[in-house]
N, C-alpha and C. Protein backbone atom coordinates (compact mmCIF):
# COMPACT_ATOMS: atom_id res chain seq x y z
N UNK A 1 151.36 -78.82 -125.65
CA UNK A 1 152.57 -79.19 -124.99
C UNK A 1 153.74 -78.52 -125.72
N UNK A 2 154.64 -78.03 -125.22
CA UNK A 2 155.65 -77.74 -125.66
C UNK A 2 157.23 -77.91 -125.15
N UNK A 3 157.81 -78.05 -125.84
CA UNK A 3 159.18 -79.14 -126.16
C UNK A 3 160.15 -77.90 -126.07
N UNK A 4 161.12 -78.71 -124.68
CA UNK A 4 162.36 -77.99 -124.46
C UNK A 4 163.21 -78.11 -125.69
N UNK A 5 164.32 -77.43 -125.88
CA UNK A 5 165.30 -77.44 -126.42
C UNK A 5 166.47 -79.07 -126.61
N UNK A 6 166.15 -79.24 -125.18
CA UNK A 6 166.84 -80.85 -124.69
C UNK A 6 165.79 -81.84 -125.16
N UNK A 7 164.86 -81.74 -125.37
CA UNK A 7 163.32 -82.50 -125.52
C UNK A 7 163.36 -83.08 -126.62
N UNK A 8 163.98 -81.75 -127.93
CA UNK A 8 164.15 -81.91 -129.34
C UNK A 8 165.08 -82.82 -129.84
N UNK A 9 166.02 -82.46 -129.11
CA UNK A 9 167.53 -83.25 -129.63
C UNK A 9 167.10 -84.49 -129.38
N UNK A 10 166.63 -84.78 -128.14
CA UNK A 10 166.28 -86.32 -127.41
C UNK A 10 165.90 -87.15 -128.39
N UNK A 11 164.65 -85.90 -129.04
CA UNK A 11 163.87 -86.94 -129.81
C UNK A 11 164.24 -87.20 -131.21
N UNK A 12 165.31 -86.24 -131.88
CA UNK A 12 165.35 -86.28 -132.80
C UNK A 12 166.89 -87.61 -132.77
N UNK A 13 167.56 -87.82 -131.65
CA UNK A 13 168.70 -88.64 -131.42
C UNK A 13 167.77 -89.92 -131.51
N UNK A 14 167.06 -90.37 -130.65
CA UNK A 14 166.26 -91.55 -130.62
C UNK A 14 165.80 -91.56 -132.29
N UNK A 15 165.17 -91.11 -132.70
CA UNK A 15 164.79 -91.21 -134.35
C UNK A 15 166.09 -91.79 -135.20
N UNK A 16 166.96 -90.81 -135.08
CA UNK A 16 168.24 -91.55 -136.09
C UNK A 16 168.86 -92.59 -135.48
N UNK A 17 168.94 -93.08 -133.58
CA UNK A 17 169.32 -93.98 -133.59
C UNK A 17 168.49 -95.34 -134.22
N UNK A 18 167.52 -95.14 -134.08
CA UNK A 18 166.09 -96.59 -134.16
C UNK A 18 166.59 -96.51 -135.91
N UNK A 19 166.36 -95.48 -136.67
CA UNK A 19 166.78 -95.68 -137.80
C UNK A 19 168.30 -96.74 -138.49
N UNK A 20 169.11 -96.35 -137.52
CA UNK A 20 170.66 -96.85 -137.89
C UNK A 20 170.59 -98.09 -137.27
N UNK A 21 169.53 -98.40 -136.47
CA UNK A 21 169.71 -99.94 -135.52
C UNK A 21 168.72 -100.69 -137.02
N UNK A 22 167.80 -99.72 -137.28
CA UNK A 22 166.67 -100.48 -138.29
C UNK A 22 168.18 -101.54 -139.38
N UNK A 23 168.97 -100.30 -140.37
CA UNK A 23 169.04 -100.58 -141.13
C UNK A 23 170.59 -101.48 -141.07
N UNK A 24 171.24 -101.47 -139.97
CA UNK A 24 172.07 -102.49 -139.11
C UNK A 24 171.26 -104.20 -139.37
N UNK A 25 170.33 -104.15 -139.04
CA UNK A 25 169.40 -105.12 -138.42
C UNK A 25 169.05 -105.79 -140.09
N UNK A 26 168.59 -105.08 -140.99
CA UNK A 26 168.19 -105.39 -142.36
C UNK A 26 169.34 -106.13 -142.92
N UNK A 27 170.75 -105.02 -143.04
CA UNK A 27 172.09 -105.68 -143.50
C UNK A 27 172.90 -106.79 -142.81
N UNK A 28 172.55 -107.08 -141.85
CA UNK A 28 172.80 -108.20 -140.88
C UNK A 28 172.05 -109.75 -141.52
N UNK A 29 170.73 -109.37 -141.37
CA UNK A 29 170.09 -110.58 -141.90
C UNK A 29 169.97 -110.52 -143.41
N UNK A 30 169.93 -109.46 -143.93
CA UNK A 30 170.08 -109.83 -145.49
C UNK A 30 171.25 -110.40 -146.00
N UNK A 31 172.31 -110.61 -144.65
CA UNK A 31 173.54 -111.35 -145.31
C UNK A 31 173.37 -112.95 -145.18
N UNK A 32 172.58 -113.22 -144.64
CA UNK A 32 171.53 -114.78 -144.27
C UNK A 32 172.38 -115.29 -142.87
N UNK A 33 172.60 -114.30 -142.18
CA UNK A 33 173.56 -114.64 -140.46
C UNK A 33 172.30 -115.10 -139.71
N UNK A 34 171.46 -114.72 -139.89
CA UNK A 34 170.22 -115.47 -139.03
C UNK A 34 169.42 -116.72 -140.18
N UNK A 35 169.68 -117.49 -139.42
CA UNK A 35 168.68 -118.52 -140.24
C UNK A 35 168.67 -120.01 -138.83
N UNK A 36 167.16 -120.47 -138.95
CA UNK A 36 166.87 -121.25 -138.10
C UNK A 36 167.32 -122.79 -138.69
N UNK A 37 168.14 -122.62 -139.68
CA UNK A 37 168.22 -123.96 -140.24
C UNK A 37 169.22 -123.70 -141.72
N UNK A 38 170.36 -124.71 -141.80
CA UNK A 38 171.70 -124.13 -142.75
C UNK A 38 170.53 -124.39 -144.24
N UNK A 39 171.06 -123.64 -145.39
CA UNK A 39 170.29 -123.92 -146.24
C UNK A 39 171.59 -124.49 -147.04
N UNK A 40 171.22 -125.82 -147.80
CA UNK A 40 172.29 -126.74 -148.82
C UNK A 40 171.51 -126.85 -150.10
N UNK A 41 171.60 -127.30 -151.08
CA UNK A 41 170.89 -128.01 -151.88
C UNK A 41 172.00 -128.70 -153.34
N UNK A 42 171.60 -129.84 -153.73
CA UNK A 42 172.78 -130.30 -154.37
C UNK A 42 172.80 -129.28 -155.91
N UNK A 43 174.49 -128.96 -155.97
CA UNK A 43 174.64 -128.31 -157.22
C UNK A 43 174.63 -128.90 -158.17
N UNK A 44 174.70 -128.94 -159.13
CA UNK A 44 175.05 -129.61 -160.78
C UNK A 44 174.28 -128.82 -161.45
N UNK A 45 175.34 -129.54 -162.68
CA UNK A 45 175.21 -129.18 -164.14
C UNK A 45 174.76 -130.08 -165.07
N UNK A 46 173.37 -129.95 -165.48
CA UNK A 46 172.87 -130.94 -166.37
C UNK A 46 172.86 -130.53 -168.00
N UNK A 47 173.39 -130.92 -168.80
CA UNK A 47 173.58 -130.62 -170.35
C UNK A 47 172.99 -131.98 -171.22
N UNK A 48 172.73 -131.57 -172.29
CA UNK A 48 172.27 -133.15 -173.40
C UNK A 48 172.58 -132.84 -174.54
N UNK A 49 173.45 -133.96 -174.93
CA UNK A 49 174.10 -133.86 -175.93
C UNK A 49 173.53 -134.34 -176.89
N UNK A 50 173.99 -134.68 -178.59
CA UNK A 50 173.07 -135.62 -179.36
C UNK A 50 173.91 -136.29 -180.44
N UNK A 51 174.34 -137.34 -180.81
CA UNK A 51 175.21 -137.83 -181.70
C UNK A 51 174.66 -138.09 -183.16
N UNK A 52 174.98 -137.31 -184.27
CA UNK A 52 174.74 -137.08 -185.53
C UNK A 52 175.89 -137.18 -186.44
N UNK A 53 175.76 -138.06 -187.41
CA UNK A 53 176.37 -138.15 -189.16
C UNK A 53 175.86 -136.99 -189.84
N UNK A 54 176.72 -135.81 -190.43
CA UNK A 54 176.46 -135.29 -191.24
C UNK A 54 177.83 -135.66 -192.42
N UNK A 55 177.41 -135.57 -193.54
CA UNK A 55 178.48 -135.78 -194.38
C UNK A 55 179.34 -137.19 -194.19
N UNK A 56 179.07 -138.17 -193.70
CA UNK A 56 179.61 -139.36 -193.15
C UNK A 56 180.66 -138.94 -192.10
N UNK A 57 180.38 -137.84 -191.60
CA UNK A 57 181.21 -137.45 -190.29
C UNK A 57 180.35 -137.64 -188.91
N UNK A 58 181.01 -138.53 -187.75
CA UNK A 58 180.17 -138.47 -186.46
C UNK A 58 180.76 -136.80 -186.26
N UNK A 59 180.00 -136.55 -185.50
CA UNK A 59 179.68 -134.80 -184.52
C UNK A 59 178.95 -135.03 -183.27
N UNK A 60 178.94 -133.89 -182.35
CA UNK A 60 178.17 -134.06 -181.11
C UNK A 60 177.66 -132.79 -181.50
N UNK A 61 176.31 -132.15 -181.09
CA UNK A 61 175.84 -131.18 -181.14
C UNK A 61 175.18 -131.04 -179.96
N UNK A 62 175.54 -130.28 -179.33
CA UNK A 62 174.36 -129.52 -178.51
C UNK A 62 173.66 -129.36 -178.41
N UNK A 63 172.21 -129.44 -177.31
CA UNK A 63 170.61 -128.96 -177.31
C UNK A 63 170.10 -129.08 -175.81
N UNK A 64 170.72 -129.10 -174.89
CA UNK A 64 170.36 -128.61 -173.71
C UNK A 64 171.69 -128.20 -172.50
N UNK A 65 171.93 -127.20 -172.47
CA UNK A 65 172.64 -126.11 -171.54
C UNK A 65 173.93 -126.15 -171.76
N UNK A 66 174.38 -125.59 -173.29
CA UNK A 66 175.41 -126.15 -174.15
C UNK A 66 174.92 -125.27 -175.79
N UNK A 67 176.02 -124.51 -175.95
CA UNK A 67 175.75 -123.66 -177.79
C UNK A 67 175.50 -125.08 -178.31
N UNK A 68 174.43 -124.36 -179.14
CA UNK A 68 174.55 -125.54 -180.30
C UNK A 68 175.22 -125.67 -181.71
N UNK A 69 176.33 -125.34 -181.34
CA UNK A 69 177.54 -126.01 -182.48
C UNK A 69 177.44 -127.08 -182.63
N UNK A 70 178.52 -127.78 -183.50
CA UNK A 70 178.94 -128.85 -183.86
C UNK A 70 180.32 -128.99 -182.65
N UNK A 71 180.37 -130.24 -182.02
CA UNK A 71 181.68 -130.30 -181.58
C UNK A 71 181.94 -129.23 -180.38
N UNK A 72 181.07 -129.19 -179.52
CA UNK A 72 180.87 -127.56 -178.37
C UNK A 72 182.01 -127.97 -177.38
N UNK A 73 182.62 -127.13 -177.02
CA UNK A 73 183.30 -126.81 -175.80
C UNK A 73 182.00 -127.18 -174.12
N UNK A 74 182.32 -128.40 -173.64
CA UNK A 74 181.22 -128.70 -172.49
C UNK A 74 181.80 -127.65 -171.56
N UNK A 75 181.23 -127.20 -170.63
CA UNK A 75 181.77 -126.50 -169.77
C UNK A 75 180.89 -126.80 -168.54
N UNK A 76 181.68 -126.99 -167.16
CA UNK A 76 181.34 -127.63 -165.80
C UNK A 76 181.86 -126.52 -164.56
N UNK A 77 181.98 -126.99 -163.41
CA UNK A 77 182.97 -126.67 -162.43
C UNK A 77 183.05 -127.78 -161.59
N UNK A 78 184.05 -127.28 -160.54
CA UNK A 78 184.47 -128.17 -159.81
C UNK A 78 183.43 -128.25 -158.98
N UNK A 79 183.67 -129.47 -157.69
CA UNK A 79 182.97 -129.84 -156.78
C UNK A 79 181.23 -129.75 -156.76
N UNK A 80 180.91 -129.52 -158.06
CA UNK A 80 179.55 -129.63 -159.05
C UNK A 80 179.14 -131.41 -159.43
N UNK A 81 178.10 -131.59 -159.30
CA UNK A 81 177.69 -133.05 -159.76
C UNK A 81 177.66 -132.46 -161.26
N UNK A 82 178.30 -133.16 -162.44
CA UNK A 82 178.38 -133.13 -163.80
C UNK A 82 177.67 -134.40 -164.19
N UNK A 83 175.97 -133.57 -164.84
CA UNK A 83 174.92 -134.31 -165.68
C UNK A 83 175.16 -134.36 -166.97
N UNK A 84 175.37 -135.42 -168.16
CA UNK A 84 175.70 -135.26 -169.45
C UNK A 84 174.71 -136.65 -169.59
N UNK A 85 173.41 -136.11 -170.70
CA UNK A 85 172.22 -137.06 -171.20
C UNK A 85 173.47 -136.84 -172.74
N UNK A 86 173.35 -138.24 -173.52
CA UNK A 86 173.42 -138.33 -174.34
C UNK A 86 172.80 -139.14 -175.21
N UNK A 87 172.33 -138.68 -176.26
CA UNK A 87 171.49 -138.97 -177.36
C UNK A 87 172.09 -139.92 -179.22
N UNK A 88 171.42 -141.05 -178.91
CA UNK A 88 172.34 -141.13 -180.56
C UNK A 88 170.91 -140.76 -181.79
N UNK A 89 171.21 -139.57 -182.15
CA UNK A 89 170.30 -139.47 -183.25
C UNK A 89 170.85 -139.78 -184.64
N UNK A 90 172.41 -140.12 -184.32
CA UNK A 90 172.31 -140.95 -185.65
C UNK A 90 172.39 -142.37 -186.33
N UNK A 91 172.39 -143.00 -187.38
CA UNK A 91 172.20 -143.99 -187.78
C UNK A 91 173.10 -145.28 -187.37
N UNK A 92 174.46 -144.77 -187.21
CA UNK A 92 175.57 -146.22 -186.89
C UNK A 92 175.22 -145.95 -185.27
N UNK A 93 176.05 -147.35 -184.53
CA UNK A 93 176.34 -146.82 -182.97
C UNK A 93 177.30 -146.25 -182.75
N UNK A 94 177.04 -145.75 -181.66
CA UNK A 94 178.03 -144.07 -181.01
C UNK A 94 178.16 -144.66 -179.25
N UNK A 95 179.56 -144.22 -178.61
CA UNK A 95 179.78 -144.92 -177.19
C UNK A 95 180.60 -143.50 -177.24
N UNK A 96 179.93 -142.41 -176.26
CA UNK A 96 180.81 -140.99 -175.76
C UNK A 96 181.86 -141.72 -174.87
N UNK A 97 183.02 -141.23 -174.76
CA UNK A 97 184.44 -141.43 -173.83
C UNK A 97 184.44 -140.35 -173.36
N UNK A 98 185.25 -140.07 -172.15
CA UNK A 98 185.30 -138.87 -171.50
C UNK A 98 186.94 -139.14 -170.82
N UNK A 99 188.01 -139.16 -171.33
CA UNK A 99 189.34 -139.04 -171.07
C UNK A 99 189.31 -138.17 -170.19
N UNK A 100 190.70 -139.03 -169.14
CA UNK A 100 190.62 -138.11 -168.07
C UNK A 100 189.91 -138.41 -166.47
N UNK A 101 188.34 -138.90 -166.95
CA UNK A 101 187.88 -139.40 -165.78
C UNK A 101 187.65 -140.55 -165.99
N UNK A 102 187.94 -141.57 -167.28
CA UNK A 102 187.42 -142.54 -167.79
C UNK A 102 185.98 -142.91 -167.49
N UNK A 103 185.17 -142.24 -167.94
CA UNK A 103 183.86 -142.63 -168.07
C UNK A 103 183.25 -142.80 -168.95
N UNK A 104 182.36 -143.21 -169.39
CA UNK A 104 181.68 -143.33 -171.15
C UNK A 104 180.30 -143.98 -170.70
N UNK A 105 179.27 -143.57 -171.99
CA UNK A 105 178.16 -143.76 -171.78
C UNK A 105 178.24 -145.65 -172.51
N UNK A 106 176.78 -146.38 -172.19
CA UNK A 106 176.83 -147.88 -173.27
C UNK A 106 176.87 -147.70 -174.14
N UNK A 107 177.09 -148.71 -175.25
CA UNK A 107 177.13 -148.29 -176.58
C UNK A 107 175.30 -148.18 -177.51
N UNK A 108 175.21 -147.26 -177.36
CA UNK A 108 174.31 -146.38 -177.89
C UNK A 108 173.50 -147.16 -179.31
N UNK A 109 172.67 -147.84 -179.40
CA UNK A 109 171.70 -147.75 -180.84
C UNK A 109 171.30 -146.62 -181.35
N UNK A 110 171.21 -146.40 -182.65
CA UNK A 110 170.41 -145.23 -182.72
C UNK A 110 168.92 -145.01 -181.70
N UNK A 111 168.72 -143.79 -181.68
CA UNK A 111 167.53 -143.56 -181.24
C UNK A 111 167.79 -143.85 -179.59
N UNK A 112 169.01 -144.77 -178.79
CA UNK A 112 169.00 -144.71 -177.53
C UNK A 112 169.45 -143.83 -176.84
N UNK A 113 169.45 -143.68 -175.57
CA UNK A 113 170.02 -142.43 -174.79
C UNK A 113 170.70 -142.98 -173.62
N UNK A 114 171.89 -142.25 -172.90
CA UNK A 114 172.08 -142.60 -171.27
C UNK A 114 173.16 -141.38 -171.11
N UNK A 115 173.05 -141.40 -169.20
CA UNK A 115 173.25 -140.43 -168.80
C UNK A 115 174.65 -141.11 -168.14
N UNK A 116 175.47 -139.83 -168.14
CA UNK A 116 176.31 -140.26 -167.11
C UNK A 116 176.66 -139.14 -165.96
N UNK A 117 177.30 -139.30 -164.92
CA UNK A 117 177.86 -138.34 -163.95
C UNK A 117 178.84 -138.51 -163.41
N UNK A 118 179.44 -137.49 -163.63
CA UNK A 118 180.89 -137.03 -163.25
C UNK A 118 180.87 -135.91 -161.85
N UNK A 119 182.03 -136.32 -160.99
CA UNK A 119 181.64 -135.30 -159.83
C UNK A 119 183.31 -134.49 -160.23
N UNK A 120 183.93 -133.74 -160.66
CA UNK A 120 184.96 -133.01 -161.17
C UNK A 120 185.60 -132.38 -159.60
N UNK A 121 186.73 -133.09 -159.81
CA UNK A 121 187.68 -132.76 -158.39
C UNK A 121 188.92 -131.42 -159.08
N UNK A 122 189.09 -131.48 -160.12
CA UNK A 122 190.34 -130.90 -160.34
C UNK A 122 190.01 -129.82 -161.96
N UNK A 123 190.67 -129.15 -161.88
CA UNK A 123 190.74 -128.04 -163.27
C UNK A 123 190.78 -128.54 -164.67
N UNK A 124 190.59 -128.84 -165.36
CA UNK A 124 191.50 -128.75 -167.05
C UNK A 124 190.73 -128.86 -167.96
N UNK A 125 190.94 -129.16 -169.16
CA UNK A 125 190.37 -129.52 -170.52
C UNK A 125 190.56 -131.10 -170.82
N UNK A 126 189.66 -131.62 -170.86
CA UNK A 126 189.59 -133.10 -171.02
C UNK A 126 189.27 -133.12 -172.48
N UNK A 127 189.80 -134.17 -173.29
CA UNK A 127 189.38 -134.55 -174.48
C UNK A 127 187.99 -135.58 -174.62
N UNK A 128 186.52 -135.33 -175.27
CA UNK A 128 185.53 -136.27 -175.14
C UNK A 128 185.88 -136.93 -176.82
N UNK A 129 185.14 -138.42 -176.48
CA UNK A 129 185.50 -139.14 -177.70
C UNK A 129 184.31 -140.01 -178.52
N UNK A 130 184.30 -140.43 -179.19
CA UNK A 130 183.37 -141.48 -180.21
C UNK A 130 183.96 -142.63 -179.37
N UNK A 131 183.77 -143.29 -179.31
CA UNK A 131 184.66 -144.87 -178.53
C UNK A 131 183.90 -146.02 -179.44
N UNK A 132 184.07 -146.57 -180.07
CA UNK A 132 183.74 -147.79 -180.86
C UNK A 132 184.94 -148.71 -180.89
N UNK A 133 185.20 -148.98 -182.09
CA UNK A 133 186.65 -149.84 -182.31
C UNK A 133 187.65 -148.99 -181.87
N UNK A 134 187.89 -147.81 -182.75
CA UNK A 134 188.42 -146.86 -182.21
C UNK A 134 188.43 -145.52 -181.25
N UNK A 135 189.19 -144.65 -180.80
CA UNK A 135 189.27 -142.95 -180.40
C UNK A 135 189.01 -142.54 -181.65
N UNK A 136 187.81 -141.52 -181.45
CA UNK A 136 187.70 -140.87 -182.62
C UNK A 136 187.04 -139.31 -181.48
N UNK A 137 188.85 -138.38 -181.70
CA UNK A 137 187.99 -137.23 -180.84
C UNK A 137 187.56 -136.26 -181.54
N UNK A 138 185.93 -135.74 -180.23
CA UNK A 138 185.09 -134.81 -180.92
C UNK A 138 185.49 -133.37 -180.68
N UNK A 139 185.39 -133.54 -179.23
CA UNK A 139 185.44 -131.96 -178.67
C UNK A 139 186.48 -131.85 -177.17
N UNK A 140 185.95 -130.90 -176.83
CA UNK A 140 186.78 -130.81 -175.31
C UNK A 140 185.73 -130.69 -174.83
N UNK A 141 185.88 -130.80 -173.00
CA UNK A 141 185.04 -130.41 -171.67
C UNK A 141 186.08 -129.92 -170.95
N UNK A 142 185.42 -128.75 -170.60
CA UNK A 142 186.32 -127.71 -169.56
C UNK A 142 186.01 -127.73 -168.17
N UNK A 143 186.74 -128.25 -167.34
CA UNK A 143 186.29 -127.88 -166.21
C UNK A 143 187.37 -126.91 -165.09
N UNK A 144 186.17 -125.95 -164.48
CA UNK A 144 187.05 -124.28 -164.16
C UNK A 144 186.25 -125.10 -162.69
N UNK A 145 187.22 -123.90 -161.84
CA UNK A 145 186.81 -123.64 -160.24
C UNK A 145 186.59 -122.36 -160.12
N UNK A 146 184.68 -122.29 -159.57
CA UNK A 146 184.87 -120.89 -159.16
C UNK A 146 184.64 -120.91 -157.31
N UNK A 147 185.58 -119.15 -156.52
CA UNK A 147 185.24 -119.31 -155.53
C UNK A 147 183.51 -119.22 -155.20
N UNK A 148 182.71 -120.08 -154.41
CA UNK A 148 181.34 -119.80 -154.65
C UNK A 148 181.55 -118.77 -153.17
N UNK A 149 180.10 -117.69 -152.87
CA UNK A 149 180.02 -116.84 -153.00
C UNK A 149 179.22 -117.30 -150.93
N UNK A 150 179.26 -118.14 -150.60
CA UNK A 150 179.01 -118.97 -149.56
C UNK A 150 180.07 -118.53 -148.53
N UNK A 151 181.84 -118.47 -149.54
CA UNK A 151 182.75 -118.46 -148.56
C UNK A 151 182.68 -117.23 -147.65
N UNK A 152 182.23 -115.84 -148.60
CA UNK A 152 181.98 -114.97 -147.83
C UNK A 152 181.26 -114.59 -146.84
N UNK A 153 181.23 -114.25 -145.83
CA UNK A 153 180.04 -114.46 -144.54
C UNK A 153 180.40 -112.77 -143.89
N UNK A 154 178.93 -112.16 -143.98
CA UNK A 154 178.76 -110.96 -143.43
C UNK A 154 179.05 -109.68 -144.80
N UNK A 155 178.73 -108.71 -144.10
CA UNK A 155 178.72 -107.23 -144.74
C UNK A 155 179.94 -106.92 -145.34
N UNK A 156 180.84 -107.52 -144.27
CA UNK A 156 182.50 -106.60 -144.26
C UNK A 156 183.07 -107.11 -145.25
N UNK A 157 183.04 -108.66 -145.28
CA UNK A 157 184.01 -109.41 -146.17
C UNK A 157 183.40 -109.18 -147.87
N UNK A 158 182.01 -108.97 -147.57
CA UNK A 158 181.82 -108.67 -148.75
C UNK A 158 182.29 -107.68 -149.53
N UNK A 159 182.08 -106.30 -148.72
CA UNK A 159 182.88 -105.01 -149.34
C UNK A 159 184.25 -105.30 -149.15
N UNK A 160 185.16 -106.20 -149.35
CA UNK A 160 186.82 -105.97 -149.27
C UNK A 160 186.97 -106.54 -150.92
């Protein structure tokens, strides 16, 4: 068989169009515009803290999703469920404060633990505390807003 001149182009137009519809079709749904069902799932931030005497000084240290310094900067975001396990590994009792949202864990025996949750509506640096008789502050918790990445919808908005 042999192929007109018009025959060629035909076929070689149909080829790059099916191609440019292919890869239309890929970047379309790889932006998740087709889906038979919205996908959600709850966000948060779960961290665990641990309350320790060194030197007859209380400290908080870090050991799950958090540096482990002494005294760490917590860090959250907004409209995030905020998980904070806290731990008393040391000898007196320890009651975390969380200024700001007024929340605080029970007052802690050694060796006990409890969790609390915070759902963070607004920006800043909160002061966290020892709470016994007195405020005795340890560290800060930061909480930032980022735009999440949801707001964008499609190819275009993404490349701007």
């Amino acid at each position: 068989m042999v192929f007109k001149s018009n025959d060629r182009i035909w076929i070689i137009s149909v080829i790059i169009g099916g191609m440019i519809i292919l890869a239309a079709t890929i970047g379309f749904v790889g932006q998740g515009n087709v889906r038979h069902v919205a996908i959600f799932w709850n966000e948060k931030v779960e961290q665990t803290v641990v309350f320790e005497e060194i030197d007859q000084e209380v400290q908080i240290r870090a050991i799950k999703g958090v540096a482990g310094e002494a005294n760490p900067t917590l860090l959250s975001r907004t409209s995030f469920a905020y998980i904070l396990t806290v731990i008393n590994n040391g000898t007196m009792l320890h009651r975390l404060y969380i200024d700001g949202f007024n929340v605080q864990t029970e007052l802690l025996e050694p060796g006990q633990q409890d969790t609390i949750i915070i759902y963070p509506d607004k920006e800043g640096e909160f002061t966290y505390y020892d709470k016994k008789q007195y405020l005795t502050p340890l560290g800060k918790i930061k909480i930032v807003s980022v735009v999440p990445s949801d707001e964008f919808q499609g190819i275009w908005k993404d490349l701007i």
